[in-house]
Protein backbone atom coordinates (compact mmCIF):
# COMPACT_ATOMS: atom_id res chain seq x y z
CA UNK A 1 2.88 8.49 -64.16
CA UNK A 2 1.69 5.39 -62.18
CA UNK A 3 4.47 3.55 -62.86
CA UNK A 4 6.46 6.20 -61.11
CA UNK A 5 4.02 6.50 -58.67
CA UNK A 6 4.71 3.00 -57.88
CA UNK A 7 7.97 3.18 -57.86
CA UNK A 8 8.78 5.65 -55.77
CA UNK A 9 5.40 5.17 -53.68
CA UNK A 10 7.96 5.46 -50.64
CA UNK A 11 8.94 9.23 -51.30
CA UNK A 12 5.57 10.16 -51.64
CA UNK A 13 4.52 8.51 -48.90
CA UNK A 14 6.81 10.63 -47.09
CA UNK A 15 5.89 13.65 -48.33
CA UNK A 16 2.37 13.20 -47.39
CA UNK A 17 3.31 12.66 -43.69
CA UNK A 18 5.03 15.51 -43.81
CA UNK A 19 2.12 17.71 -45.27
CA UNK A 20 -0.18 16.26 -42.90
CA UNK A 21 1.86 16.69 -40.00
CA UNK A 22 2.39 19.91 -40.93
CA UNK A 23 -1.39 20.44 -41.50
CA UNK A 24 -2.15 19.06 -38.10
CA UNK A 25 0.41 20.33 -35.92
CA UNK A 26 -0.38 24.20 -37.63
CA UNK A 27 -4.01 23.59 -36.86
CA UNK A 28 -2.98 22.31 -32.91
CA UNK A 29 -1.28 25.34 -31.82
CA UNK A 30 -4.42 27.69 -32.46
CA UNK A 31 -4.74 30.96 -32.24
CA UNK A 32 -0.95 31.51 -31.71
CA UNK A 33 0.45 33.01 -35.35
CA UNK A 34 4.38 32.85 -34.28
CA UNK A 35 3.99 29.14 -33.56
CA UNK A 36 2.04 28.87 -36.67
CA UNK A 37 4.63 30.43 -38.92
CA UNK A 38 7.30 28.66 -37.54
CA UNK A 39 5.75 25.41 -38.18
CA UNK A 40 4.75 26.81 -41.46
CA UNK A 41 8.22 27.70 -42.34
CA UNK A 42 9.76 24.12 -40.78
CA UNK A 43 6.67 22.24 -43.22
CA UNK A 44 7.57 24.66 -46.66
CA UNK A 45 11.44 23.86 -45.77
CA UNK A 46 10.85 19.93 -44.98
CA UNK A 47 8.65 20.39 -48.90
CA UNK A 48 11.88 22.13 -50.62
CA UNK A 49 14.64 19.61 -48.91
CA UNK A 50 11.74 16.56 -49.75
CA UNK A 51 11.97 17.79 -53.42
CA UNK A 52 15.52 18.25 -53.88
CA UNK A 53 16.52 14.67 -51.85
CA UNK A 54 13.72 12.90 -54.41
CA UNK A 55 14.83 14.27 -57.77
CA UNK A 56 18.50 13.92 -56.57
CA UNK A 57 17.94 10.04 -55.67
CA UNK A 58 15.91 10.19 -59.52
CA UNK A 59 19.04 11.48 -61.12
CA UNK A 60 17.34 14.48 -62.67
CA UNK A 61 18.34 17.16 -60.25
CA UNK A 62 18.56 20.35 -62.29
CA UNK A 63 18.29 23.92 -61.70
CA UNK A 64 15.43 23.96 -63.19
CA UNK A 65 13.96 21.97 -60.34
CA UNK A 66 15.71 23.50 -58.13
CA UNK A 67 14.07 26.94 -58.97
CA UNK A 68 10.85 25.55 -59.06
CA UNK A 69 10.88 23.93 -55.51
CA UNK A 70 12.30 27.78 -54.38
CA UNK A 71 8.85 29.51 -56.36
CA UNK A 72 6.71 27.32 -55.17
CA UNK A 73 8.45 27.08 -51.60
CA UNK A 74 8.38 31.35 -51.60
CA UNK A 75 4.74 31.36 -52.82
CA UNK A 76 3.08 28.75 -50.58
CA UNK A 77 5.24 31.53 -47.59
CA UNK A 78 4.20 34.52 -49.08
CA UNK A 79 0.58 33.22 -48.82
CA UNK A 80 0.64 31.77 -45.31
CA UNK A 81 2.29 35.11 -44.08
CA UNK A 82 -0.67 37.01 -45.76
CA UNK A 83 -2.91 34.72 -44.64
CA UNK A 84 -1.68 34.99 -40.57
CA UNK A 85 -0.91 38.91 -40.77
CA UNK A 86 -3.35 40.30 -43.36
CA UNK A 87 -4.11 44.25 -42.53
């Protein structure tokens, strides 16, 4: 795992500035919950297309990772869009 870490430190760098831009920019617009979402939506989608570029440029792009990024890309939505317009 470090090794790998290491050795594709640049992708993962890159997916931490986009989570934390993401993190930052949803917690800048404030109270607003249609900015929010959208900027939710733009971070899950940068996540899913981060995912599929990496394990493409690895060489073990399969649909089983492809099904994974799409659960975990529709989870992490279905919980922000609970969390902004819970009843």
């Amino acid at each position: 795992m470090t090794k790998e870490i290491k050795k594709y430190l640049f992708h993962y760098l890159f997916l931490a500035i986009i989570l934390f831009f993401g993190v930052v920019i949803f917690m800048m617009v404030g109270f607003d919950k249609t900015l929010q979402l959208n900027v939710a939506i733009l971070t899950i989608a940068s996540y899913f297309l981060w995912g599929i570029i990496h394990h493409f440029l690895k060489d073990d792009l399969h649909i089983k990772v492809v099904i994974e990024y799409l659960l975990i890309t529709a989870l992490s939505l279905i919980l922000v869009l609970s969390l902004l317009y819970r009843l």
